[in-house]
N, C-alpha and C. Protein backbone atom coordinates (compact mmCIF):
# COMPACT_ATOMS: atom_id res chain seq x y z
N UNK A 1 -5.57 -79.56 -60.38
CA UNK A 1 -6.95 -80.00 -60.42
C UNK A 1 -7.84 -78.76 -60.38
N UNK A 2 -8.78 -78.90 -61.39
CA UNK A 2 -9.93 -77.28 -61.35
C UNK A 2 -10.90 -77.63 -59.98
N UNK A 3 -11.47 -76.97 -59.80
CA UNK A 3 -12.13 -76.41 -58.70
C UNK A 3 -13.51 -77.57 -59.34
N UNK A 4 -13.82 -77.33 -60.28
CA UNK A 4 -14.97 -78.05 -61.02
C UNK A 4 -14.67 -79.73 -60.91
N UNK A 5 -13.81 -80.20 -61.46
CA UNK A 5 -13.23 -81.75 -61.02
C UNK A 5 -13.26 -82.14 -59.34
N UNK A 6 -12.82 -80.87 -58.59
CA UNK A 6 -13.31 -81.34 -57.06
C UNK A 6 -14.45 -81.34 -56.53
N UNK A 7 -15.36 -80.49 -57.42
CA UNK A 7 -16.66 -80.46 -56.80
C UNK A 7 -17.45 -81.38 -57.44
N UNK A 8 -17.42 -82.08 -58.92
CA UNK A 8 -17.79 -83.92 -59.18
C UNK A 8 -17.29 -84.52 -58.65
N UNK A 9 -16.51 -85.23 -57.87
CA UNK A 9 -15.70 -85.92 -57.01
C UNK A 9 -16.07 -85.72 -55.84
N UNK A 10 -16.48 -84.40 -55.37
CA UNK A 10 -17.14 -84.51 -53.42
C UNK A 10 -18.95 -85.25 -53.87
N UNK A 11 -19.67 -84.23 -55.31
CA UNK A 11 -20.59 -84.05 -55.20
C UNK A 11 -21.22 -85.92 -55.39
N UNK A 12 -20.25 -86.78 -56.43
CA UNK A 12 -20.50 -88.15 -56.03
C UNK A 12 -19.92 -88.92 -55.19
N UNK A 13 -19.32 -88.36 -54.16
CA UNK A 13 -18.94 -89.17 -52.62
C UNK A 13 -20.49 -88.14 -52.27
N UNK A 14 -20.99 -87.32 -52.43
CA UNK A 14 -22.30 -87.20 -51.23
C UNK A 14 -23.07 -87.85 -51.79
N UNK A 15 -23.49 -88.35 -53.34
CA UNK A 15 -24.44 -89.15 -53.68
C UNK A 15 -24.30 -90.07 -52.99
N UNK A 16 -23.41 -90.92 -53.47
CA UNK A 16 -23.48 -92.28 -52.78
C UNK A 16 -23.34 -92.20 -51.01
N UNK A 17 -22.65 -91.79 -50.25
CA UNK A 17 -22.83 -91.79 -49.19
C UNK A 17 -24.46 -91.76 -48.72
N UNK A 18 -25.11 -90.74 -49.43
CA UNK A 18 -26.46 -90.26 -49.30
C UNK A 18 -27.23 -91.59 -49.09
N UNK A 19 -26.86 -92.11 -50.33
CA UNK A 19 -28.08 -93.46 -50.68
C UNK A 19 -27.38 -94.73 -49.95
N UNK A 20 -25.73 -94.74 -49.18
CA UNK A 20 -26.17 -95.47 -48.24
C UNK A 20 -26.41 -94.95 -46.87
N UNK A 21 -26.70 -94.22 -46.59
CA UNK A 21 -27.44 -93.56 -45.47
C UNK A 21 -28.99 -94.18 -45.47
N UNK A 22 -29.58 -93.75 -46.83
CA UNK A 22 -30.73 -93.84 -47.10
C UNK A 22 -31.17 -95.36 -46.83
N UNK A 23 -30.11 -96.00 -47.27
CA UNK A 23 -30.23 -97.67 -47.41
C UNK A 23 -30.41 -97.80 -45.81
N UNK A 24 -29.86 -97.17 -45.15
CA UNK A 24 -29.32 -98.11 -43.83
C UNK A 24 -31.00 -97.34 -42.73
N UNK A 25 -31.57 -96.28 -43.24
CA UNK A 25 -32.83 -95.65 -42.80
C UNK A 25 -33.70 -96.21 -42.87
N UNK A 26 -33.89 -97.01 -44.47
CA UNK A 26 -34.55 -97.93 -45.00
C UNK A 26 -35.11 -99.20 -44.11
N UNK A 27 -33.65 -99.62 -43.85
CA UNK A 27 -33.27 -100.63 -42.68
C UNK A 27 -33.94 -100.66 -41.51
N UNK A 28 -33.70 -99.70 -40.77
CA UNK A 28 -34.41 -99.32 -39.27
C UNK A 28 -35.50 -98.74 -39.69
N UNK A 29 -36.20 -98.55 -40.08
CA UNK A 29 -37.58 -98.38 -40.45
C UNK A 29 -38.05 -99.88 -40.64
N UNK A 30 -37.84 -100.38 -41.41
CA UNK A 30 -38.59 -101.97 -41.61
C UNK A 30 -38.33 -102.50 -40.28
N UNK A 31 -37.46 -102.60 -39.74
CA UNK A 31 -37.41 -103.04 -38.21
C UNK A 31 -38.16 -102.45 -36.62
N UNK A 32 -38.36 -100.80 -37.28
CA UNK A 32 -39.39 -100.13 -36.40
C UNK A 32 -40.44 -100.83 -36.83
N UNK A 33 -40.93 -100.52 -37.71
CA UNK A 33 -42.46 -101.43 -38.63
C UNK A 33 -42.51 -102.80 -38.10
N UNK A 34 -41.66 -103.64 -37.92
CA UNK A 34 -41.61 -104.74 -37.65
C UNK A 34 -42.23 -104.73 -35.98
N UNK A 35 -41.01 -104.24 -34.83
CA UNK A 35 -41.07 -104.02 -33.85
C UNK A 35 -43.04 -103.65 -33.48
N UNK A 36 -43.18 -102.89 -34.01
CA UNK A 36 -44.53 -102.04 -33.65
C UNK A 36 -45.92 -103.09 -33.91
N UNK A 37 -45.33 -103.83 -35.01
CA UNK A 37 -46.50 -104.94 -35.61
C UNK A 37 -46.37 -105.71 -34.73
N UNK A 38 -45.03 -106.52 -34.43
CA UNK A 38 -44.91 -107.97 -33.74
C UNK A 38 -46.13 -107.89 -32.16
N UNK A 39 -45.42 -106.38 -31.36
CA UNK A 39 -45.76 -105.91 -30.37
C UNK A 39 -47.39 -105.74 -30.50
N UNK A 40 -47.91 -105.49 -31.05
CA UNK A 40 -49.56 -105.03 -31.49
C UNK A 40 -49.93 -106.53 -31.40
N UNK A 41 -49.86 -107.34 -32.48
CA UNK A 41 -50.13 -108.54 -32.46
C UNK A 41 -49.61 -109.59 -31.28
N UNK A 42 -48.82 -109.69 -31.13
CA UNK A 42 -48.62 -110.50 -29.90
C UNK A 42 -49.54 -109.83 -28.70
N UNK A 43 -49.50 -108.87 -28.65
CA UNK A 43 -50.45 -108.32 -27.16
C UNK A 43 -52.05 -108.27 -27.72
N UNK A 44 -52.67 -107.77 -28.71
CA UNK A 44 -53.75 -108.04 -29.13
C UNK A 44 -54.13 -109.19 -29.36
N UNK A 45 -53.34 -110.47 -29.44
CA UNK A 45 -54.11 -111.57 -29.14
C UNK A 45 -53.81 -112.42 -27.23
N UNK A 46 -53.77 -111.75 -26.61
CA UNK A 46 -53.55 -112.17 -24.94
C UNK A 46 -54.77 -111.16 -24.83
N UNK A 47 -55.67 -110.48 -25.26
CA UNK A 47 -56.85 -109.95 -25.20
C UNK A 47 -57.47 -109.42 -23.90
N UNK A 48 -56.79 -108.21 -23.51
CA UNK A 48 -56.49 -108.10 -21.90
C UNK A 48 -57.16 -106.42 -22.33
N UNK A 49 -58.03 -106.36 -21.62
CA UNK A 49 -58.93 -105.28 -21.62
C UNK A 49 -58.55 -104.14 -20.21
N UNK A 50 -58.53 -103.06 -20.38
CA UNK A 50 -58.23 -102.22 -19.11
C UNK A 50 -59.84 -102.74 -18.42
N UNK A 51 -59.22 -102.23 -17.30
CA UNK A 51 -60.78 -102.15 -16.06
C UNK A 51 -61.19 -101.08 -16.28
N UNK A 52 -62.43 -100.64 -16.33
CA UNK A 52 -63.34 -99.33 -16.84
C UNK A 52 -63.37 -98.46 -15.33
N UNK A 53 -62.69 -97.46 -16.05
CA UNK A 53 -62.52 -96.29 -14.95
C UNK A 53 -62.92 -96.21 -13.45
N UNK A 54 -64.72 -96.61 -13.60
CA UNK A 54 -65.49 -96.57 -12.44
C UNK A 54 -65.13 -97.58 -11.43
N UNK A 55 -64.42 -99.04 -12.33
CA UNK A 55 -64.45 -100.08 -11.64
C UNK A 55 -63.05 -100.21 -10.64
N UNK A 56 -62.23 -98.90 -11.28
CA UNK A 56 -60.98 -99.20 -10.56
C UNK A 56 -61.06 -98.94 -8.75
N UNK A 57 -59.96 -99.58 -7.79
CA UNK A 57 -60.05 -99.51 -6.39
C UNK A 57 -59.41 -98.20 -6.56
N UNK A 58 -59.60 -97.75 -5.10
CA UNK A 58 -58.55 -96.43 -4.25
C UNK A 58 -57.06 -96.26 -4.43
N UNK A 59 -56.75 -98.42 -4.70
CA UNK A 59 -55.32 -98.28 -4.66
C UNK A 59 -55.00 -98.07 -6.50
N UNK A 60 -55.53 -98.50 -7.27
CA UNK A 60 -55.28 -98.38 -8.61
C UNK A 60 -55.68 -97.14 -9.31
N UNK A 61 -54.88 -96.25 -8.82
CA UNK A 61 -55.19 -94.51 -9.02
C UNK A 61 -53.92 -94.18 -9.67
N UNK A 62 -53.15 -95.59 -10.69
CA UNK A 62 -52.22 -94.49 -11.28
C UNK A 62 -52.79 -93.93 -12.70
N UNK A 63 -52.38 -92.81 -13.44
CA UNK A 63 -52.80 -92.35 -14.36
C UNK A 63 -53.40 -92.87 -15.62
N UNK A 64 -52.25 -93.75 -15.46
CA UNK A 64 -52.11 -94.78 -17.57
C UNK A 64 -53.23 -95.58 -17.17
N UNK A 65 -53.89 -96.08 -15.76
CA UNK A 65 -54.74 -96.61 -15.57
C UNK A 65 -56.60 -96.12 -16.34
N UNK A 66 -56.64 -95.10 -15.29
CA UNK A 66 -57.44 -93.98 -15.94
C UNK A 66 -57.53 -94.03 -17.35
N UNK A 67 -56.15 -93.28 -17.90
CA UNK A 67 -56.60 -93.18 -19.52
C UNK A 67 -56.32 -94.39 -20.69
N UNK A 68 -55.97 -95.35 -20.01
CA UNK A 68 -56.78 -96.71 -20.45
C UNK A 68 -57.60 -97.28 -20.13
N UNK A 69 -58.72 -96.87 -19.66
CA UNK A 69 -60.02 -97.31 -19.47
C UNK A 69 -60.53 -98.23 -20.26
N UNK A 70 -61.12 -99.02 -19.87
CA UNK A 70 -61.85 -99.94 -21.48
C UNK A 70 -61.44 -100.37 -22.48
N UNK A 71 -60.04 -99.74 -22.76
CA UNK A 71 -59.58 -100.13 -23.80
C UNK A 71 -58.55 -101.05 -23.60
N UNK A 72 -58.48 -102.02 -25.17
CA UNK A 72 -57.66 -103.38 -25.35
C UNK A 72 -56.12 -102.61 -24.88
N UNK A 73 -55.66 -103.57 -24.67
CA UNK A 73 -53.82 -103.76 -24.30
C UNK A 73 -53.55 -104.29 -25.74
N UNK A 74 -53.27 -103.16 -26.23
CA UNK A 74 -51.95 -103.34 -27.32
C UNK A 74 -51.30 -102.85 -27.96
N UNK A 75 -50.55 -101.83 -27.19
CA UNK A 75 -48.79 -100.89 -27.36
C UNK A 75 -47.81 -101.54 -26.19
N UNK A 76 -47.22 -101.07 -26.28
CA UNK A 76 -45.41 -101.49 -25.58
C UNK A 76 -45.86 -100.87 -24.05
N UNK A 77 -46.16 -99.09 -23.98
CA UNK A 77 -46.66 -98.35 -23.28
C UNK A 77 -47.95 -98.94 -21.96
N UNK A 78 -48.78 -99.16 -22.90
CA UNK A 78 -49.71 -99.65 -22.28
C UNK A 78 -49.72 -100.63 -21.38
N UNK A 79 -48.61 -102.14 -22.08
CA UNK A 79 -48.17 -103.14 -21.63
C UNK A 79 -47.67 -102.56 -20.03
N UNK A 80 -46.73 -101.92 -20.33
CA UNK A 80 -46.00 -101.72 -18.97
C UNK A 80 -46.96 -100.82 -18.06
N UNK A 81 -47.60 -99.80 -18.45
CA UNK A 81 -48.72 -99.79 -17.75
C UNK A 81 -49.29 -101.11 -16.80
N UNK A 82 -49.50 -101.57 -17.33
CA UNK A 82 -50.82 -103.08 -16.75
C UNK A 82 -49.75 -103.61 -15.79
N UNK A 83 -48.60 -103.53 -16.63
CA UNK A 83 -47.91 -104.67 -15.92
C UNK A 83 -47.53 -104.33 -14.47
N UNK A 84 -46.84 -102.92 -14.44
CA UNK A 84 -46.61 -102.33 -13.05
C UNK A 84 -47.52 -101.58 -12.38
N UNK A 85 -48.79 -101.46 -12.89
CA UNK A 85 -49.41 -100.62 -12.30
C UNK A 85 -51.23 -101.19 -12.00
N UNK A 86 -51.00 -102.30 -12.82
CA UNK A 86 -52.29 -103.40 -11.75
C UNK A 86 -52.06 -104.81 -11.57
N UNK A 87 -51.04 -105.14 -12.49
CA UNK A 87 -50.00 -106.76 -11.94
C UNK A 87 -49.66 -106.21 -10.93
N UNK A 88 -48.79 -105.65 -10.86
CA UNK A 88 -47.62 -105.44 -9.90
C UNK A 88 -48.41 -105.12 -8.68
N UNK A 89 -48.98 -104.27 -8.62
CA UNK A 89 -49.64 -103.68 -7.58
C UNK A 89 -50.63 -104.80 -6.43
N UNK A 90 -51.18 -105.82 -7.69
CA UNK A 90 -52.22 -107.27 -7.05
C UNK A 90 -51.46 -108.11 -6.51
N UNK A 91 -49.73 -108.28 -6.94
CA UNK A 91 -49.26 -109.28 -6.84
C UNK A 91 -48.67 -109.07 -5.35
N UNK A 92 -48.43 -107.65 -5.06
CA UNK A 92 -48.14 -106.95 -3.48
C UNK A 92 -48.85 -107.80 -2.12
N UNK A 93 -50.18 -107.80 -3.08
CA UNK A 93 -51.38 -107.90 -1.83
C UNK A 93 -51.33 -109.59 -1.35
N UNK A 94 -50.90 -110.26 -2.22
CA UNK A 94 -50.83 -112.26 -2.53
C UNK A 94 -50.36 -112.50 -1.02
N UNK A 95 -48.83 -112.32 -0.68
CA UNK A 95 -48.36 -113.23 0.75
C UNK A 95 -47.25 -111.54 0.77
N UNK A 96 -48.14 -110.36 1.38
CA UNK A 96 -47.50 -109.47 2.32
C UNK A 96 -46.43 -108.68 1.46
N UNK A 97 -46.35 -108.52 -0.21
CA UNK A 97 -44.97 -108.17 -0.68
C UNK A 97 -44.03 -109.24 -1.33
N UNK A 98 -44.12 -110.39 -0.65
CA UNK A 98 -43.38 -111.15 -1.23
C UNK A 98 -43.28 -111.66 -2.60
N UNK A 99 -42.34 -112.11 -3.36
CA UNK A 99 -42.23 -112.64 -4.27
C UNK A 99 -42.15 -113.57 -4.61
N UNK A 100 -42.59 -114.15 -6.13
CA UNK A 100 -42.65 -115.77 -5.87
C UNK A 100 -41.59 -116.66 -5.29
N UNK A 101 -40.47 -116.02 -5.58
CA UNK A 101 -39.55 -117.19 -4.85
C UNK A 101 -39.13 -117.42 -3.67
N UNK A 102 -39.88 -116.05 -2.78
CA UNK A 102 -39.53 -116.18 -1.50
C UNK A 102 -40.81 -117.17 -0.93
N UNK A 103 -41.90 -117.02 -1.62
CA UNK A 103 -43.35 -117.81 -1.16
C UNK A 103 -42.75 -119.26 -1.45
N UNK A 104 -42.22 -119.33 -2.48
CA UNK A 104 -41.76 -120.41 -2.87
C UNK A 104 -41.52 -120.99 -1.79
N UNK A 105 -39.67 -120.97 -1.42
CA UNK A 105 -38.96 -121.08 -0.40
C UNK A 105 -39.48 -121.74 0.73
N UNK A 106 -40.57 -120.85 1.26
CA UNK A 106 -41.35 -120.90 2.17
C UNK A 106 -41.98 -122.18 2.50
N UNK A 107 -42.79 -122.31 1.26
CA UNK A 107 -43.77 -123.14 0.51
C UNK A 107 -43.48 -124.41 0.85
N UNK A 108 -42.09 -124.53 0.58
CA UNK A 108 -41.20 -125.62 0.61
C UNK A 108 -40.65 -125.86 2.09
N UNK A 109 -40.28 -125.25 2.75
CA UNK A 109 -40.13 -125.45 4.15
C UNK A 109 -41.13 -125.82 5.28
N UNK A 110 -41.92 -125.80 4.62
CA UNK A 110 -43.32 -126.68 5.45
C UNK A 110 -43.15 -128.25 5.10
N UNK A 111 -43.16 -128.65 6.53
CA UNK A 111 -42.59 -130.55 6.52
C UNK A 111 -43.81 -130.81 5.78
N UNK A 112 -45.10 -130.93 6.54
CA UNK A 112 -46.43 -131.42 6.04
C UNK A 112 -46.73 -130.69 4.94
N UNK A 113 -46.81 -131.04 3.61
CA UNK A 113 -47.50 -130.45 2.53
C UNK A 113 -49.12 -130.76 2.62
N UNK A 114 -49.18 -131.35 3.03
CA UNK A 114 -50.57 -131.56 3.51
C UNK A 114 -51.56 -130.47 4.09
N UNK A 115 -50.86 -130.26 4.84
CA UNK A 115 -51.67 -129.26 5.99
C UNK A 115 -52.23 -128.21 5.47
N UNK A 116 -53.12 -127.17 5.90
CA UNK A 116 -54.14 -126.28 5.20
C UNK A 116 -52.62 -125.26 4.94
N UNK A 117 -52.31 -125.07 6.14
CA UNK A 117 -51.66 -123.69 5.73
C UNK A 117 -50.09 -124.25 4.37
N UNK A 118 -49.63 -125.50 4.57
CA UNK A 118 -48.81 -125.62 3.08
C UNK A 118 -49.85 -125.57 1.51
N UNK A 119 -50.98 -126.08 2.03
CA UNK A 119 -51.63 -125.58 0.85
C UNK A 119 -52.26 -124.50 0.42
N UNK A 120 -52.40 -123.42 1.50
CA UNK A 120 -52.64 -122.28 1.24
C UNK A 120 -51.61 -121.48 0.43
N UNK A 121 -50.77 -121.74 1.05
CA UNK A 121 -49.13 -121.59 0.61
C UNK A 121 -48.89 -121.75 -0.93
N UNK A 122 -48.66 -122.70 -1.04
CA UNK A 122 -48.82 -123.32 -2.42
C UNK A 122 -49.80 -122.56 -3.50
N UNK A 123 -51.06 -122.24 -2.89
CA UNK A 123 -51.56 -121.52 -3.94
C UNK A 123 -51.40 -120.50 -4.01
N UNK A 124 -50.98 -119.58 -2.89
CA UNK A 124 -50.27 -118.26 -3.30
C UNK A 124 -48.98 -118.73 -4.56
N UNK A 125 -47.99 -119.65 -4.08
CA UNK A 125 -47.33 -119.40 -5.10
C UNK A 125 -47.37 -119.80 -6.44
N UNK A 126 -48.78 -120.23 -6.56
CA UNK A 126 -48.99 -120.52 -7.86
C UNK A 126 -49.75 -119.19 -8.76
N UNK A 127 -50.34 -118.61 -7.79
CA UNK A 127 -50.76 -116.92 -8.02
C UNK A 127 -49.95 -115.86 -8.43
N UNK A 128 -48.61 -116.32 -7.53
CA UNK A 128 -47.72 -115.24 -7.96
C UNK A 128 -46.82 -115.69 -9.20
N UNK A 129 -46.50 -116.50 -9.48
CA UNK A 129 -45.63 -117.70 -10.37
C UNK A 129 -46.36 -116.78 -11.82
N UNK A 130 -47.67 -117.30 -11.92
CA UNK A 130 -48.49 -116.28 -12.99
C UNK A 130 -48.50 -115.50 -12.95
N UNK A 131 -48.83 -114.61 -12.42
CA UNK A 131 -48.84 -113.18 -12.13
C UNK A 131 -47.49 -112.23 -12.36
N UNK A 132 -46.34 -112.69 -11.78
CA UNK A 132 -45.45 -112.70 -12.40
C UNK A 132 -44.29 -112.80 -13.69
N UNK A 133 -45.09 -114.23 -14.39
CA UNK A 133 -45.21 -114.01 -15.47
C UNK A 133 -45.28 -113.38 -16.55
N UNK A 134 -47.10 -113.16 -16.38
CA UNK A 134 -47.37 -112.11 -17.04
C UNK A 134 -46.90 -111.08 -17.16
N UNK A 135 -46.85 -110.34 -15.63
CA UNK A 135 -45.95 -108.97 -15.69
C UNK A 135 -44.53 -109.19 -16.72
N UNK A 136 -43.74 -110.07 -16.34
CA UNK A 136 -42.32 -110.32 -17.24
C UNK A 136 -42.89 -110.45 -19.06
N UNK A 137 -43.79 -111.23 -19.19
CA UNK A 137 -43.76 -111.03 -20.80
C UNK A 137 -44.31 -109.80 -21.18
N UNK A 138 -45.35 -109.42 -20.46
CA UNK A 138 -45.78 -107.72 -20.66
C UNK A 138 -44.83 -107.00 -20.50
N UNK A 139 -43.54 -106.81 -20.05
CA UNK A 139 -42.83 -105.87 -19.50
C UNK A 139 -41.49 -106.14 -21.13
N UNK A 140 -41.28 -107.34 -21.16
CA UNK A 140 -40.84 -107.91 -22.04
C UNK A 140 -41.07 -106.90 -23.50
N UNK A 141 -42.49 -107.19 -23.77
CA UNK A 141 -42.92 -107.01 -24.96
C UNK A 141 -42.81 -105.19 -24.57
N UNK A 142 -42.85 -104.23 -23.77
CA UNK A 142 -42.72 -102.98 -23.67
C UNK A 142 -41.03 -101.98 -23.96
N UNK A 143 -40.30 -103.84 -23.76
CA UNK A 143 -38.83 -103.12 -24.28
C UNK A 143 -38.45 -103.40 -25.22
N UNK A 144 -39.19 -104.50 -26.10
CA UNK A 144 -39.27 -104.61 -27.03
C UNK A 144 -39.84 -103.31 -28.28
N UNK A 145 -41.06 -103.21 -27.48
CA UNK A 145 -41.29 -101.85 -28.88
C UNK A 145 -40.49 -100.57 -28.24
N UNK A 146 -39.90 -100.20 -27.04
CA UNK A 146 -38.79 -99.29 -27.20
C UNK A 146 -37.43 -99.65 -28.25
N UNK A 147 -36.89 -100.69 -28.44
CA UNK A 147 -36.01 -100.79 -29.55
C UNK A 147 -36.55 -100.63 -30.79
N UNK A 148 -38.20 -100.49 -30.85
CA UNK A 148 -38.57 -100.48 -32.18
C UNK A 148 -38.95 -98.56 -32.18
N UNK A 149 -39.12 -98.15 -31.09
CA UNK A 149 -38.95 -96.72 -30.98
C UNK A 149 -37.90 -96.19 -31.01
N UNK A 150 -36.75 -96.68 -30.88
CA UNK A 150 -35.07 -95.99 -30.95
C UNK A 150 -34.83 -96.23 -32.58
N UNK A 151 -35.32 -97.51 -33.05
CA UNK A 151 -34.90 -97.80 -34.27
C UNK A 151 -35.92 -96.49 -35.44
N UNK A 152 -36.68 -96.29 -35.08
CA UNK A 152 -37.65 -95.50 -35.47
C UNK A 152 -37.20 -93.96 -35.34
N UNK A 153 -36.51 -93.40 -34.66
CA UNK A 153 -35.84 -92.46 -34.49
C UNK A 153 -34.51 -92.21 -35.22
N UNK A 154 -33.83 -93.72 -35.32
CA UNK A 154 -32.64 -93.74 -35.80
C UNK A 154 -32.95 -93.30 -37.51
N UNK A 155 -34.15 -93.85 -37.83
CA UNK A 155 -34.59 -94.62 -39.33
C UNK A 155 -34.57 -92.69 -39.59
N UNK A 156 -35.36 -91.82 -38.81
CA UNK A 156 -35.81 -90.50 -38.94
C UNK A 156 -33.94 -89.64 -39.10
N UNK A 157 -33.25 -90.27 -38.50
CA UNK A 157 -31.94 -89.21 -38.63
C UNK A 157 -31.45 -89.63 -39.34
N UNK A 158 -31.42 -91.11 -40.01
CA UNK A 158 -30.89 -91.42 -41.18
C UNK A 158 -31.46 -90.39 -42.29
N UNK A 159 -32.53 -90.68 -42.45
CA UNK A 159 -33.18 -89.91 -43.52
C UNK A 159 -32.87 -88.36 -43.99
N UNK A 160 -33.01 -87.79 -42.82
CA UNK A 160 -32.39 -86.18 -42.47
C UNK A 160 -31.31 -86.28 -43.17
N UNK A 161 -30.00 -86.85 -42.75
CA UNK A 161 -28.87 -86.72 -43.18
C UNK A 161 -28.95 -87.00 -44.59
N UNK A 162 -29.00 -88.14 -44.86
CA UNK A 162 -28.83 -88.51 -46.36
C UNK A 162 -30.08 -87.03 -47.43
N UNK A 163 -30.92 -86.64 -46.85
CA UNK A 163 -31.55 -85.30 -47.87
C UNK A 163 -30.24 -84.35 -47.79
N UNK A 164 -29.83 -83.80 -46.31
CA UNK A 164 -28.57 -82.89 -46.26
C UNK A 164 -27.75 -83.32 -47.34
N UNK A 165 -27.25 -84.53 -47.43
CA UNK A 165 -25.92 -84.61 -48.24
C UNK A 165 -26.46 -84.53 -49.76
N UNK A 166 -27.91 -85.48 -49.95
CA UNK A 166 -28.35 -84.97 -51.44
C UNK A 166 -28.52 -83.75 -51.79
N UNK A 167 -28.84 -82.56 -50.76
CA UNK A 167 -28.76 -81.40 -51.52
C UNK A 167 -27.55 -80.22 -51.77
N UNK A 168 -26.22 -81.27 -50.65
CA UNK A 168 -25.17 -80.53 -51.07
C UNK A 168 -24.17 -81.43 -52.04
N UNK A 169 -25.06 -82.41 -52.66
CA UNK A 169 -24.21 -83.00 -54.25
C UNK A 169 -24.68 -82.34 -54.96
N UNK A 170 -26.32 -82.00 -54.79
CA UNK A 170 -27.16 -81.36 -56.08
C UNK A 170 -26.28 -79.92 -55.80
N UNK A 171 -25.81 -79.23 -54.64
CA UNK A 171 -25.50 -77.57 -54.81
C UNK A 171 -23.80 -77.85 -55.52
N UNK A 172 -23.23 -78.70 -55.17
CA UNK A 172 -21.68 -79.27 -55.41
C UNK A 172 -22.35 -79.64 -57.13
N UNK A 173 -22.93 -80.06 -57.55
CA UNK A 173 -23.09 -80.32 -59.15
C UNK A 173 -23.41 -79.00 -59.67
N UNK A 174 -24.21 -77.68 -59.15
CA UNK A 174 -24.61 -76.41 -59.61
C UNK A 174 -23.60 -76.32 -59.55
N UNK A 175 -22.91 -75.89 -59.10
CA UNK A 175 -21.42 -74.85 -58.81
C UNK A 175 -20.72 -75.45 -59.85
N UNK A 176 -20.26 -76.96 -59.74
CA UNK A 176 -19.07 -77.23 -61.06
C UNK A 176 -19.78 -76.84 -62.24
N UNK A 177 -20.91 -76.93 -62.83
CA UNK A 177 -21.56 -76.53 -63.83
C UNK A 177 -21.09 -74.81 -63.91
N UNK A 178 -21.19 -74.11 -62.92
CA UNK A 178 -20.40 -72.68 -62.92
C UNK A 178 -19.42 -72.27 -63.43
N UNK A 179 -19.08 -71.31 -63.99
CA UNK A 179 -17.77 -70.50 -64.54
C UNK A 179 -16.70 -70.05 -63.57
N UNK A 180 -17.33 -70.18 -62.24
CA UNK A 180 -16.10 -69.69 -60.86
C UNK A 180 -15.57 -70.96 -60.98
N UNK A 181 -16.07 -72.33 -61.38
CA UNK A 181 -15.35 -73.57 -61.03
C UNK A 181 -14.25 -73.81 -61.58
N UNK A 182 -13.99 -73.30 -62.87
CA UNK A 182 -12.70 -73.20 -63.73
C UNK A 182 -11.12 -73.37 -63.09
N UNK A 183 -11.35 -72.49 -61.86
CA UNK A 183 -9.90 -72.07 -61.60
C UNK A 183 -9.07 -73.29 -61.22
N UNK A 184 -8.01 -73.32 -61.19
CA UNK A 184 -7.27 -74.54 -61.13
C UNK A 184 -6.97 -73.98 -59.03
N UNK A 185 -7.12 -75.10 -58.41
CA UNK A 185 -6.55 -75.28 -57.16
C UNK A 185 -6.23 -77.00 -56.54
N UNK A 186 -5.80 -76.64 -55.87
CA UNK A 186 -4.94 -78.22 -54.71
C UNK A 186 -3.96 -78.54 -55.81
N UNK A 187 -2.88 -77.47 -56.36
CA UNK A 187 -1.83 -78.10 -57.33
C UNK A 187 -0.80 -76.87 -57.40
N UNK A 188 0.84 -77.27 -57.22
CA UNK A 188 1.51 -76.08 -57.21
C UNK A 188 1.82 -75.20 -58.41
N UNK A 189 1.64 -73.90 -57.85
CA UNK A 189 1.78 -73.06 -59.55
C UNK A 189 3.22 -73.20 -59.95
N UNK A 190 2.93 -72.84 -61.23
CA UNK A 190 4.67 -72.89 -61.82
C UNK A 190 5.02 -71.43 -61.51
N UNK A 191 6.29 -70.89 -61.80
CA UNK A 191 6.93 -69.56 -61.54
C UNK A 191 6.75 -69.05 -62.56
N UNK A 192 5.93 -69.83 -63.69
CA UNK A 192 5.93 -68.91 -64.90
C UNK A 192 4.11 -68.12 -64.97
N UNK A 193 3.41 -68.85 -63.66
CA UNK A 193 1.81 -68.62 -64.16
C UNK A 193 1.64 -67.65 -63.80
């Protein structure tokens, strides 16, 4: 086999490999795109505005707070922002730390539902029940556009690779086109060559 016959033969295994590389980049890109839209739109219509800088308390001094000021909730980022860092934080203050299902619990272990304090009760855990919530679909929708950020990364190394391999079919097609490609190799010589 000449040297030239092996290098058409690698140089269209890198084409095609290339273009399904390319195909499969293609792929995770429409699914980043996807991811990034669904996430935008689903949170841009729950229409949840940051609290404006001035208005925040002593205790709501984390950063993403700050530099979402005023502005709408609608990235993945942001989401989880809100969610752990002024959900989370309000939902502390409801019944001492607890969580809804321990208020729950609680809630429920009062004989008289009647009484002020089972109904006080009760509406904590209807405070936290929501509140909770929210945090979970906000938090939800934040790992959601991280798979659309991994896929988005993936879509970027697909791409890389498949140019690498197109430009070593295009250098593998120069070369067999070459006069060094001639020589015969991967075949045993005779005793007479």
């Amino acid at each position: 086999m000449t040297r030239r016959t092996l290098d058409i033969i690698f140089s269209i295994g890198g084409l095609l490999l290339a273009g399904l590389i390319l195909t499969l980049g293609l792929v995770l890109q429409n699914q980043a795109n996807f991811a990034e839209d669904y996430v935008h739109d689903q949170l841009q219509a729950q229409q949840i505005t940051f609290t404006p800088a001035q208005a925040l308390s002593p205790e709501e001094n984390a950063q993403c707070l700050k530099d979402n000021a005023e502005k709408q909730l609608v990235t993945g980022k942001q989401a989880e922002c809100y969610a752990n860092e002024y959900i989370g934080l309000h939902l502390q203050d409801v019944n001492d730390g607890k969580t809804y299902a321990q208020t729950s619990s609680e809630a429920r272990a009062i004989e008289d539902q009647d009484s002020p304090e089972a109904q006080e009760l009760n509406a904590k855990v209807q405070t936290l029940f929501r509140g909770e919530t929210l945090r979970g679909l906000l938090l939800t929708s934040y790992g959601f556009s991280i798979f659309g950020d991994r896929a988005q990364t993936a879509a970027y190394v697909c791409f890389l690779v498949a140019l690498v391999l197109l430009l070593a079919a295009v250098a593998g097609f120069v070369h067999a086109a070459s006069k060094s490609a001639e020589h015969r190799i991967l075949s045993e010589s005779s005793p007479n060559d």
